[in-house]
PDB file of N, CA and C in Angstrom:
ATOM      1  N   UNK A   1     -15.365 -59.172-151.736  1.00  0.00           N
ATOM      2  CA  UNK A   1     -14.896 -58.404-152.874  1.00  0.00           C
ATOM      3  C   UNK A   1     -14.908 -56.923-152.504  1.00  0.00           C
ATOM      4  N   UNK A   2     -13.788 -55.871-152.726  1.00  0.00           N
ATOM      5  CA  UNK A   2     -13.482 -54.928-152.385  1.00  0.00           C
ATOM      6  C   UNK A   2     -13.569 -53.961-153.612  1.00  0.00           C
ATOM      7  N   UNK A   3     -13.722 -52.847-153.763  1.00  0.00           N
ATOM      8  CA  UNK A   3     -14.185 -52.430-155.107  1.00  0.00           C
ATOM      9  C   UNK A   3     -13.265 -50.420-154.455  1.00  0.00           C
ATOM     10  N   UNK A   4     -12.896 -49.760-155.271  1.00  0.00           N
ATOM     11  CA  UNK A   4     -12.741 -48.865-154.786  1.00  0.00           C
ATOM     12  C   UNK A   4     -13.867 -47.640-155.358  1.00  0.00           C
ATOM     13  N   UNK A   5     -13.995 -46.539-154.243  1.00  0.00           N
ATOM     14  CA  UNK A   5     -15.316 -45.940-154.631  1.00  0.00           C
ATOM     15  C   UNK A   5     -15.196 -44.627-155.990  1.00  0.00           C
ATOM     16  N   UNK A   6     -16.031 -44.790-156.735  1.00  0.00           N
ATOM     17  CA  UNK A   6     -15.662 -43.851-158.004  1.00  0.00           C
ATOM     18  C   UNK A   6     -16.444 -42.180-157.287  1.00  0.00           C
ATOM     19  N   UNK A   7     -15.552 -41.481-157.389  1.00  0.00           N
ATOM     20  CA  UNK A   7     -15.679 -39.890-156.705  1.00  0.00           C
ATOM     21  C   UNK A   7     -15.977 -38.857-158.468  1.00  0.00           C
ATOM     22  N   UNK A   8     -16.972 -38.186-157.793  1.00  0.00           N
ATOM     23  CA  UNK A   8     -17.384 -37.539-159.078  1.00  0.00           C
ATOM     24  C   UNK A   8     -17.656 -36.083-158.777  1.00  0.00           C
ATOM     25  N   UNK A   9     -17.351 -35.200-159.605  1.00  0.00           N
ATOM     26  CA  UNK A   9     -17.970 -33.938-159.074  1.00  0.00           C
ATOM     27  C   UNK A   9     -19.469 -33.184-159.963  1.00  0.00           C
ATOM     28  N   UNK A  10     -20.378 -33.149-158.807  1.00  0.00           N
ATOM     29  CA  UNK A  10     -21.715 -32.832-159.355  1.00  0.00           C
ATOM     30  C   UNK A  10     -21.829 -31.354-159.784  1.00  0.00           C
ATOM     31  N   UNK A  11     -21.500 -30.881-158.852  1.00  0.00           N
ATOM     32  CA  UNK A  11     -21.341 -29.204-159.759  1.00  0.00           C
ATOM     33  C   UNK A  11     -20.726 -28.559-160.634  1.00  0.00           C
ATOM     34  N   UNK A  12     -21.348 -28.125-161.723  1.00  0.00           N
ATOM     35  CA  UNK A  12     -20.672 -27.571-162.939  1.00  0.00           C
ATOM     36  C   UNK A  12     -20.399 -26.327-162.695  1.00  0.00           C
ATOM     37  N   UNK A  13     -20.251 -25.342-161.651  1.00  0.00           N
ATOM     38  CA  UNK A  13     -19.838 -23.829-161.460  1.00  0.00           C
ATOM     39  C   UNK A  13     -20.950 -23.011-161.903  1.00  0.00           C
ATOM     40  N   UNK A  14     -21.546 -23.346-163.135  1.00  0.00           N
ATOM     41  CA  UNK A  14     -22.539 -22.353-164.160  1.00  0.00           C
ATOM     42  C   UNK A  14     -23.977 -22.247-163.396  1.00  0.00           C
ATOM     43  N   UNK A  15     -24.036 -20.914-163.496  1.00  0.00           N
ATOM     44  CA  UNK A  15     -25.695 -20.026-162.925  1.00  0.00           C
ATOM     45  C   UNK A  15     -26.416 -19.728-163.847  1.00  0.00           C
ATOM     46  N   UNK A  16     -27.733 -19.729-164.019  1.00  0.00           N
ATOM     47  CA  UNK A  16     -28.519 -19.752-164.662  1.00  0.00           C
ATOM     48  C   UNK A  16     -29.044 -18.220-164.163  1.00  0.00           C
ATOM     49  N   UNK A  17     -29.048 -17.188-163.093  1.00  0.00           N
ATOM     50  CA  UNK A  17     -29.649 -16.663-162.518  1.00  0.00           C
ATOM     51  C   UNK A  17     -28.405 -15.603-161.315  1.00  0.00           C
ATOM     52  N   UNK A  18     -28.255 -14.683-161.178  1.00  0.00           N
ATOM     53  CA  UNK A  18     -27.463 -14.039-160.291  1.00  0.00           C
ATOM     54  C   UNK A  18     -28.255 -14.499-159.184  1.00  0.00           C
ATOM     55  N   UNK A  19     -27.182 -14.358-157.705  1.00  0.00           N
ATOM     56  CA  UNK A  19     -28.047 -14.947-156.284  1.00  0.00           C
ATOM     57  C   UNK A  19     -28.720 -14.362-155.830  1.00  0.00           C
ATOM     58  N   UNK A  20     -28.305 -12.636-156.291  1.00  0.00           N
ATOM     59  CA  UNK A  20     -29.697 -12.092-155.681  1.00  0.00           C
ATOM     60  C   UNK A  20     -30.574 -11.320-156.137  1.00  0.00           C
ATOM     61  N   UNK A  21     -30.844 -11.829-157.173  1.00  0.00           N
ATOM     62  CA  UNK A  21     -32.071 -11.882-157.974  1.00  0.00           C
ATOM     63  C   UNK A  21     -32.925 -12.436-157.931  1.00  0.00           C
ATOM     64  N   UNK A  22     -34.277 -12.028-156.931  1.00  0.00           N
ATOM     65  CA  UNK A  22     -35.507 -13.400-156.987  1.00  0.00           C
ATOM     66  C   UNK A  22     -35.871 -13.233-158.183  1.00  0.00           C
ATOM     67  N   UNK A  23     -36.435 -14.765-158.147  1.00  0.00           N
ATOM     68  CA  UNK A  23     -37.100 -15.627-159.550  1.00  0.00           C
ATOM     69  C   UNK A  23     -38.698 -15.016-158.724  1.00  0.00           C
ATOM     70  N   UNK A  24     -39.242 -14.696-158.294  1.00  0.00           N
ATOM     71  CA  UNK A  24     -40.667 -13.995-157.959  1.00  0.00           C
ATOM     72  C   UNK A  24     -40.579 -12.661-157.670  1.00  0.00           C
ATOM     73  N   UNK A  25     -41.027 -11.767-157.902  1.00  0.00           N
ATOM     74  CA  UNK A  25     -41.126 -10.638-157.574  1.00  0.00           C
ATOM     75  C   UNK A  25     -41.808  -9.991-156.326  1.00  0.00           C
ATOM     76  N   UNK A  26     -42.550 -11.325-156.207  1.00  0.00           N
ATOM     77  CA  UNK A  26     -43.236 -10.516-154.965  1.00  0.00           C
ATOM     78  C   UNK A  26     -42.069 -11.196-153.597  1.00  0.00           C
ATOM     79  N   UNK A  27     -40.865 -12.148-154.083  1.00  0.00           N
ATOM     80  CA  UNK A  27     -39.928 -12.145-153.633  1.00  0.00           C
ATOM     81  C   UNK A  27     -39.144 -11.116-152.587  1.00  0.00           C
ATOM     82  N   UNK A  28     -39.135 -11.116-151.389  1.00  0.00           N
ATOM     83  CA  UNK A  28     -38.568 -10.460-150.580  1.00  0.00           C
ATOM     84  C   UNK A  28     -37.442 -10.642-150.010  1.00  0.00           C
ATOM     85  N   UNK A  29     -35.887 -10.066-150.060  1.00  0.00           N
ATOM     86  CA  UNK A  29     -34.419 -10.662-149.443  1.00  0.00           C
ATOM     87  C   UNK A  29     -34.698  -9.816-148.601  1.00  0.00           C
ATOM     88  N   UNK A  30     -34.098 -10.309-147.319  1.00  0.00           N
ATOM     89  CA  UNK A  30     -33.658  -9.115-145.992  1.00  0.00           C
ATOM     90  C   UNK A  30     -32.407  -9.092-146.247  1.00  0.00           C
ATOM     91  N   UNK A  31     -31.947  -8.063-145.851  1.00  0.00           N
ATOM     92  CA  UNK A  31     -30.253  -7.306-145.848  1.00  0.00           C
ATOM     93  C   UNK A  31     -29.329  -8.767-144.998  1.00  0.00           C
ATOM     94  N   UNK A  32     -29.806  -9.263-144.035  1.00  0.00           N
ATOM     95  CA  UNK A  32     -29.222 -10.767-143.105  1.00  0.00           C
ATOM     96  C   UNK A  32     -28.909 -11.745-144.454  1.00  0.00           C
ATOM     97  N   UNK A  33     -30.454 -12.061-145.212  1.00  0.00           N
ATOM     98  CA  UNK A  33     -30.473 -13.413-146.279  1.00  0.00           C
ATOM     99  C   UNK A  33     -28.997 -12.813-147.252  1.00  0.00           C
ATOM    100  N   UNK A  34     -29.209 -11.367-147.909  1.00  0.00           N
ATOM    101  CA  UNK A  34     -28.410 -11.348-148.742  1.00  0.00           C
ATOM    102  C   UNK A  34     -26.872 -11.334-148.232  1.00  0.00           C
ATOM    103  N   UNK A  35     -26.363 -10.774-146.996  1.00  0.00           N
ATOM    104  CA  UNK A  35     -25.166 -11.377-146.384  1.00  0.00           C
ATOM    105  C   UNK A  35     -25.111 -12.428-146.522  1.00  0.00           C
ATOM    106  N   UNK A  36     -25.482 -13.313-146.209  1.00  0.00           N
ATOM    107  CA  UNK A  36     -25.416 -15.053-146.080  1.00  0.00           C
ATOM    108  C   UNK A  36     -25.440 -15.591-147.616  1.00  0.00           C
ATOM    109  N   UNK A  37     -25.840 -15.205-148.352  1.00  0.00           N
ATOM    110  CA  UNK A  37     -25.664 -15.512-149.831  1.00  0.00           C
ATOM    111  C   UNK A  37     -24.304 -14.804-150.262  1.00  0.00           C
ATOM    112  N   UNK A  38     -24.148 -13.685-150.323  1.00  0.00           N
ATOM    113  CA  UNK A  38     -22.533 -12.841-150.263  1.00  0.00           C
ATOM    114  C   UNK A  38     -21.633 -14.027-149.900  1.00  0.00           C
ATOM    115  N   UNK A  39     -21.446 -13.912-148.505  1.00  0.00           N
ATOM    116  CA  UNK A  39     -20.444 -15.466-147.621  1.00  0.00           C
ATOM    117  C   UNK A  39     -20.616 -16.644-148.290  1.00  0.00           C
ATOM    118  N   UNK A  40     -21.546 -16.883-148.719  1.00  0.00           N
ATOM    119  CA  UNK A  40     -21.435 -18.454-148.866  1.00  0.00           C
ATOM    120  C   UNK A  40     -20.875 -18.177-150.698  1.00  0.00           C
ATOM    121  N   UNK A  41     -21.327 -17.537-151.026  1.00  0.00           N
ATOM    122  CA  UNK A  41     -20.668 -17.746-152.926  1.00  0.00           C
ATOM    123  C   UNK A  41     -19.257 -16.901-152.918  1.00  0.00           C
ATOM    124  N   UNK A  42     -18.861 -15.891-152.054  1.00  0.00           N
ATOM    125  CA  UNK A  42     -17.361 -15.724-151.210  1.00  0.00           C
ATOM    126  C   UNK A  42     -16.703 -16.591-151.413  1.00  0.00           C
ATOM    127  N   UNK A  43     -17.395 -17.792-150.426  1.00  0.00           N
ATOM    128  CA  UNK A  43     -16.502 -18.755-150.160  1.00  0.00           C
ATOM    129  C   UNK A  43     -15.996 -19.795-151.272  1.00  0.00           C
ATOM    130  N   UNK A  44     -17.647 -20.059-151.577  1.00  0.00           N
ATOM    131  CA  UNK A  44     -17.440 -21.048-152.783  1.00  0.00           C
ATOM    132  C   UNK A  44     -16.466 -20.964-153.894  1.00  0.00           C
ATOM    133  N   UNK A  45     -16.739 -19.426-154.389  1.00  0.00           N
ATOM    134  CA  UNK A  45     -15.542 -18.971-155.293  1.00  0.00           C
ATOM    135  C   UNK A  45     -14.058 -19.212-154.762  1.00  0.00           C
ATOM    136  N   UNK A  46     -13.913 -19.510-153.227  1.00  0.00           N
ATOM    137  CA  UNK A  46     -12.270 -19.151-152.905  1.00  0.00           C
ATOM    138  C   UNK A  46     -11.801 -20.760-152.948  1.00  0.00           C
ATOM    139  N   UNK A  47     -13.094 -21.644-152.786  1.00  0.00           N
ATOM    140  CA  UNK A  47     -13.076 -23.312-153.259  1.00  0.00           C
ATOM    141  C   UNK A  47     -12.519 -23.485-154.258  1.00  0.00           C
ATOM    142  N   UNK A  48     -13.300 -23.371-155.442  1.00  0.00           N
ATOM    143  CA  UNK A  48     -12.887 -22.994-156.492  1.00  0.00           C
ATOM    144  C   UNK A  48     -11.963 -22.480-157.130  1.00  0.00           C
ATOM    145  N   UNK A  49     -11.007 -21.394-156.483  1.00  0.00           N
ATOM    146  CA  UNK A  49     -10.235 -21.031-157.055  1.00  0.00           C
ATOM    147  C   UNK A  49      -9.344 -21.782-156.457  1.00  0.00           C
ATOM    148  N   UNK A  50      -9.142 -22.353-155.011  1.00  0.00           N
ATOM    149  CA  UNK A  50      -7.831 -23.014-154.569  1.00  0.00           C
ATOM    150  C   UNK A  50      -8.111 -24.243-155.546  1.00  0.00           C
ATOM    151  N   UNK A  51      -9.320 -25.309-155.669  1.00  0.00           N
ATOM    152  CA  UNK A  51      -9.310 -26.492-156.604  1.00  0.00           C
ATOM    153  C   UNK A  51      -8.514 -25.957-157.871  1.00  0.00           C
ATOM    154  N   UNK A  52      -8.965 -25.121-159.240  1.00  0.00           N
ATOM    155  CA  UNK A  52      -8.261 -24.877-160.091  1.00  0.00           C
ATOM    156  C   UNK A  52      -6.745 -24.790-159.566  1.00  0.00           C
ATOM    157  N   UNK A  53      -6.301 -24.223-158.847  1.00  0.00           N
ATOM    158  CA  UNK A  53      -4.643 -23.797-158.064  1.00  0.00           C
ATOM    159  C   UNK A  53      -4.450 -25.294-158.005  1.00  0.00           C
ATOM    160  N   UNK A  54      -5.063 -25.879-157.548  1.00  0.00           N
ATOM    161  CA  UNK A  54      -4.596 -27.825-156.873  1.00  0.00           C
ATOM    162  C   UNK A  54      -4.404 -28.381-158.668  1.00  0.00           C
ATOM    163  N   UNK A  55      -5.659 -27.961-159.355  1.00  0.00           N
ATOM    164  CA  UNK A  55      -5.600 -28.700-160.755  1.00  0.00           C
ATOM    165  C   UNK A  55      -4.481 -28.368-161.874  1.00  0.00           C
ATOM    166  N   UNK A  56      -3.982 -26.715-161.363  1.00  0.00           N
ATOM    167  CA  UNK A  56      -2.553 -26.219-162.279  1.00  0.00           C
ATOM    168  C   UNK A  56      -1.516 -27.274-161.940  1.00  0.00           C
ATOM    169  N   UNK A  57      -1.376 -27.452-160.854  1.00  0.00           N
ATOM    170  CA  UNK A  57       0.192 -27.624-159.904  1.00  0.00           C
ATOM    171  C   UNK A  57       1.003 -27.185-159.518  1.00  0.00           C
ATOM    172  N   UNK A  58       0.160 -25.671-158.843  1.00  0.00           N
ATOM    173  CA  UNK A  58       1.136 -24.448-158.883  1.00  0.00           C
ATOM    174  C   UNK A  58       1.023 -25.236-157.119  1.00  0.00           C
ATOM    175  N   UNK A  59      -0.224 -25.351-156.137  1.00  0.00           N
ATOM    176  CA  UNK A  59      -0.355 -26.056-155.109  1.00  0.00           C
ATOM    177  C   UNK A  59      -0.480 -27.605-154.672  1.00  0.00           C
ATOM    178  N   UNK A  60      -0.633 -27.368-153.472  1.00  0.00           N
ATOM    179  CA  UNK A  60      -1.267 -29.045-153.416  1.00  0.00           C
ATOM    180  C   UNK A  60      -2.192 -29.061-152.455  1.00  0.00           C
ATOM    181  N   UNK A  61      -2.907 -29.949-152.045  1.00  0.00           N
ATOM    182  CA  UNK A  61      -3.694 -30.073-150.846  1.00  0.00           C
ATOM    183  C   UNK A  61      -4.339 -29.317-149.929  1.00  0.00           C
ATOM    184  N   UNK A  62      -4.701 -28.326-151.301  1.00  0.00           N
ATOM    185  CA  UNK A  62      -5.892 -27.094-150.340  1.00  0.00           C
ATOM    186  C   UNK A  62      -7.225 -27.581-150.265  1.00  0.00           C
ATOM    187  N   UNK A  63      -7.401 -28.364-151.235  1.00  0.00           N
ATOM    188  CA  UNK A  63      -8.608 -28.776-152.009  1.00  0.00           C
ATOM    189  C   UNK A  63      -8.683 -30.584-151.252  1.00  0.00           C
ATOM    190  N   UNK A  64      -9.757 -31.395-150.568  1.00  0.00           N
ATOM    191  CA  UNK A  64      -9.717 -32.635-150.455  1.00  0.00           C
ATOM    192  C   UNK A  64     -10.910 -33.082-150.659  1.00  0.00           C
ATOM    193  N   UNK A  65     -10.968 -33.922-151.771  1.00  0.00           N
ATOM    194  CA  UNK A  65     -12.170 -34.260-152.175  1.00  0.00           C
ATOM    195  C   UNK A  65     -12.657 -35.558-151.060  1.00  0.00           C
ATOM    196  N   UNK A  66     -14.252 -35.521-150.271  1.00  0.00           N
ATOM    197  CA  UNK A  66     -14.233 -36.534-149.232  1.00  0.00           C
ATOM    198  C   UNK A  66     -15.072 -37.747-150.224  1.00  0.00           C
ATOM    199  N   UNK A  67     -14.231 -38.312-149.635  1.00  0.00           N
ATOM    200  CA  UNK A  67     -15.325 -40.271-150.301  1.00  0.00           C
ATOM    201  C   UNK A  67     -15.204 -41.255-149.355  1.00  0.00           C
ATOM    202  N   UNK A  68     -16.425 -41.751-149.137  1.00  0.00           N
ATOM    203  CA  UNK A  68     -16.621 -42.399-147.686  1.00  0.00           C
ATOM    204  C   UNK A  68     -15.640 -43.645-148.146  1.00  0.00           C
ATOM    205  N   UNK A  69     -14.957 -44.222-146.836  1.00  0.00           N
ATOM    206  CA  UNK A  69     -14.041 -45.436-146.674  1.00  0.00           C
ATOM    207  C   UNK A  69     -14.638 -46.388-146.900  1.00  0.00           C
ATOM    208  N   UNK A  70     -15.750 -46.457-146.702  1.00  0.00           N
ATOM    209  CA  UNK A  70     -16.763 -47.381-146.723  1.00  0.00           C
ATOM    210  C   UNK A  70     -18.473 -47.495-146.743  1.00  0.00           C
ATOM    211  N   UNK A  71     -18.044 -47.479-148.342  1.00  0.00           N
ATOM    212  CA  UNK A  71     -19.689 -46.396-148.701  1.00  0.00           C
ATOM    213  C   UNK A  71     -20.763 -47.424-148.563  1.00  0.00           C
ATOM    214  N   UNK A  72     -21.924 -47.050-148.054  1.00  0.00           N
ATOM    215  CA  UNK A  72     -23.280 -47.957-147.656  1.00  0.00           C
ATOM    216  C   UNK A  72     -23.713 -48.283-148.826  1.00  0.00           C
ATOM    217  N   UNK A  73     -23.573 -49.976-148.940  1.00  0.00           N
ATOM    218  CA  UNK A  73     -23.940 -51.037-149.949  1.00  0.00           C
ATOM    219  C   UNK A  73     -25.722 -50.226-150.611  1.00  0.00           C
ATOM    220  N   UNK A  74     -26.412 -49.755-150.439  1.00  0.00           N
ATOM    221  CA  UNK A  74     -27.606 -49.411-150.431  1.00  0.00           C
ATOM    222  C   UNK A  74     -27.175 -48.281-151.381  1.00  0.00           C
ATOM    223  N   UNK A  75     -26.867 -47.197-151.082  1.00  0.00           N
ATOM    224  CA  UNK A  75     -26.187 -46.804-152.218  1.00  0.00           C
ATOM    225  C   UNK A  75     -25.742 -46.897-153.285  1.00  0.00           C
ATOM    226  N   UNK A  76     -25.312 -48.116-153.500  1.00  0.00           N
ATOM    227  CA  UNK A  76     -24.673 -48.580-154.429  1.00  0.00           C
ATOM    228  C   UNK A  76     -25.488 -47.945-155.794  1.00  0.00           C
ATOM    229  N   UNK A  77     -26.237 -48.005-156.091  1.00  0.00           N
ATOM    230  CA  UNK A  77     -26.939 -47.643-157.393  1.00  0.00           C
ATOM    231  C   UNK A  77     -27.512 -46.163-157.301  1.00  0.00           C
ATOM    232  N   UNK A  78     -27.110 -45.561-156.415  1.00  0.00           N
ATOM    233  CA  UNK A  78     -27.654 -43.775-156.801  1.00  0.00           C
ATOM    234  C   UNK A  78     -26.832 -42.956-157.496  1.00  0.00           C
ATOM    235  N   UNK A  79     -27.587 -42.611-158.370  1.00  0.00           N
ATOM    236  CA  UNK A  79     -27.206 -41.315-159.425  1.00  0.00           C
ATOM    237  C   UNK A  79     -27.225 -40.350-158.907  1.00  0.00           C
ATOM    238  N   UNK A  80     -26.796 -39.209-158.751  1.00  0.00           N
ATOM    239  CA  UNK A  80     -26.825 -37.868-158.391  1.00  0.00           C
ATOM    240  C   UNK A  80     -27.774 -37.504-159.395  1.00  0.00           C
ATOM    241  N   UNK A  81     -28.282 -36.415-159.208  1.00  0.00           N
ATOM    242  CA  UNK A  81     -29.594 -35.432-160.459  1.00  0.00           C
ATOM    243  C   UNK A  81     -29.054 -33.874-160.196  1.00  0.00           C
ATOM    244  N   UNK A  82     -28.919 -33.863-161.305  1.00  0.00           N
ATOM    245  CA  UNK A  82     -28.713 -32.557-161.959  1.00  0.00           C
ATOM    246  C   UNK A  82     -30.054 -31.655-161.351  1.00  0.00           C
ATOM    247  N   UNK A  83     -29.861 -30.539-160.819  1.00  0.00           N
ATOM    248  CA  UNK A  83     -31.164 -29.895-159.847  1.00  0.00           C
ATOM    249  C   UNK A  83     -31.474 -29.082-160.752  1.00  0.00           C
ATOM    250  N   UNK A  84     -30.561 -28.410-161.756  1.00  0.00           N
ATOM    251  CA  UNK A  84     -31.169 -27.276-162.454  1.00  0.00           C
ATOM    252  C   UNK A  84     -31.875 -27.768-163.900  1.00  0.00           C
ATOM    253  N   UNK A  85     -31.573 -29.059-163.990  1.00  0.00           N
ATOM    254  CA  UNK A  85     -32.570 -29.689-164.946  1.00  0.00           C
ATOM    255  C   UNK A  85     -33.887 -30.483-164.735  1.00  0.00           C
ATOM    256  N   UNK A  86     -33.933 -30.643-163.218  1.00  0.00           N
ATOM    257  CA  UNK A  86     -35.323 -31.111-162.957  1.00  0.00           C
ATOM    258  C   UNK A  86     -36.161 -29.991-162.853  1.00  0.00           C
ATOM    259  N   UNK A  87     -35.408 -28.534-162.343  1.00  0.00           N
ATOM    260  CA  UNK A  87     -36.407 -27.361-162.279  1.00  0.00           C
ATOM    261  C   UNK A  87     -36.748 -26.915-163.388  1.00  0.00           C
ATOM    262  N   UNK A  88     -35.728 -27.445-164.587  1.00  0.00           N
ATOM    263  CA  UNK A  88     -36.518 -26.752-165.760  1.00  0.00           C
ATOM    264  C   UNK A  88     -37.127 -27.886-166.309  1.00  0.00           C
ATOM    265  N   UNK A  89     -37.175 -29.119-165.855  1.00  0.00           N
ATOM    266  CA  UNK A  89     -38.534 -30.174-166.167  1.00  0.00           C
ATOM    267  C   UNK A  89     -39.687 -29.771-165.934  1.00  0.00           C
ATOM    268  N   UNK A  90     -39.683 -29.354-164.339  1.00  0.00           N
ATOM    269  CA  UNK A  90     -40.466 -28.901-163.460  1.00  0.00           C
ATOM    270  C   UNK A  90     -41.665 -27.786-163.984  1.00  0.00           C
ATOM    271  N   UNK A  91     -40.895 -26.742-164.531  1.00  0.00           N
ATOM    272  CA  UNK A  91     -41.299 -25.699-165.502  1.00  0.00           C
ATOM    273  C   UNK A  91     -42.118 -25.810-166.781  1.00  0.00           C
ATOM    274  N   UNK A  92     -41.310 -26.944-167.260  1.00  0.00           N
ATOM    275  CA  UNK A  92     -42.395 -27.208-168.574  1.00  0.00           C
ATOM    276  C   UNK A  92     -43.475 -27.906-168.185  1.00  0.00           C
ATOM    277  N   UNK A  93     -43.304 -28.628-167.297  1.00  0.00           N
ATOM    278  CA  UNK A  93     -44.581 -29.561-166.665  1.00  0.00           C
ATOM    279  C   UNK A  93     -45.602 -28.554-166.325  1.00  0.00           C
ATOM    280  N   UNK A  94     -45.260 -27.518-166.044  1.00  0.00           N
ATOM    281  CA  UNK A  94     -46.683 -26.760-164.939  1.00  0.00           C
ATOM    282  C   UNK A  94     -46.682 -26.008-166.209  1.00  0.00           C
ATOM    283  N   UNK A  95     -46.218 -25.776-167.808  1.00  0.00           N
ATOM    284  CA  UNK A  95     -46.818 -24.833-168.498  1.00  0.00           C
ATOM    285  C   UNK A  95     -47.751 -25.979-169.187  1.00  0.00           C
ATOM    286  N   UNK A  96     -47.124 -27.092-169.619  1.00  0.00           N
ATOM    287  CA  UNK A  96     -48.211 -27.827-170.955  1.00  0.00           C
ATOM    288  C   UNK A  96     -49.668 -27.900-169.092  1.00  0.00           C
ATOM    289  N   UNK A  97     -49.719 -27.824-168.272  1.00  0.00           N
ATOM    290  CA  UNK A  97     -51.110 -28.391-167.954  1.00  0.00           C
ATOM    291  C   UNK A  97     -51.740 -26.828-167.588  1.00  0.00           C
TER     292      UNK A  97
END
C-alpha cells in the first residue's frame, strides 16, 4: 500500500522577540554572531518573499517545498512541536516551582 506524503509548513513567520535582542542581559553578541543572524533572517525574508511571489502567481518555481520520496515508516507518527510554545511551557514550569 502506497500512501502519498502529507507536506506541512511548521513555521508561522511571527517573532516573539527581535534577533538581536538577548533574552539575558548578561547576554553577550560579538559583531561575527550578529552578522550571521543579519544573513541568515536576509535570507529567510528573501524565502519568504519569493514563496508569497510563487503563492500570488505572479512566479513559479523559486520556492520547492522538499518531501522525502520515501519517508521512513518510523516516522510515520511524528508531530512536529511548535518550539515557541514549549519555551513558554518551559517558563511557566520554572516559575510555579
Amino acid at each position: 500500500m502506497t500512501s502519498s506524503p502529507v507536506s506541512r509548513v511548521v513555521y508561522n513567520g511571527k517573532r516573539n522577540s527581535s534577533p538581536r535582542s538577548p533574552a539575558n542581559s548578561s547576554e553577550i553578541f560579538t559583531p561575527a554572531h550578529e552578522e550571521n543572524v543579519r544573513f541568515i533572517y536576509e535570507a529567510w525574508q528573501g524565502v519568504e518573499r519569493d514563496l508569497r511571489s510563487q503563492l500570488s502567481g505572479s512566479e513559479r518555481g523559486l520556492v520547492e517545498e522538499y518531501v522525502e520520496k520515501a519517508p521512513n515508516p518510523s516516522l510515520k507518527t511524528f508531530k512536529p512541536i511548535d518550539l515557541s510554545d514549549l519555551r513558554r511551557r518551559s517558563a511557566q514550569d520554572a516559575k510555579k516551582s
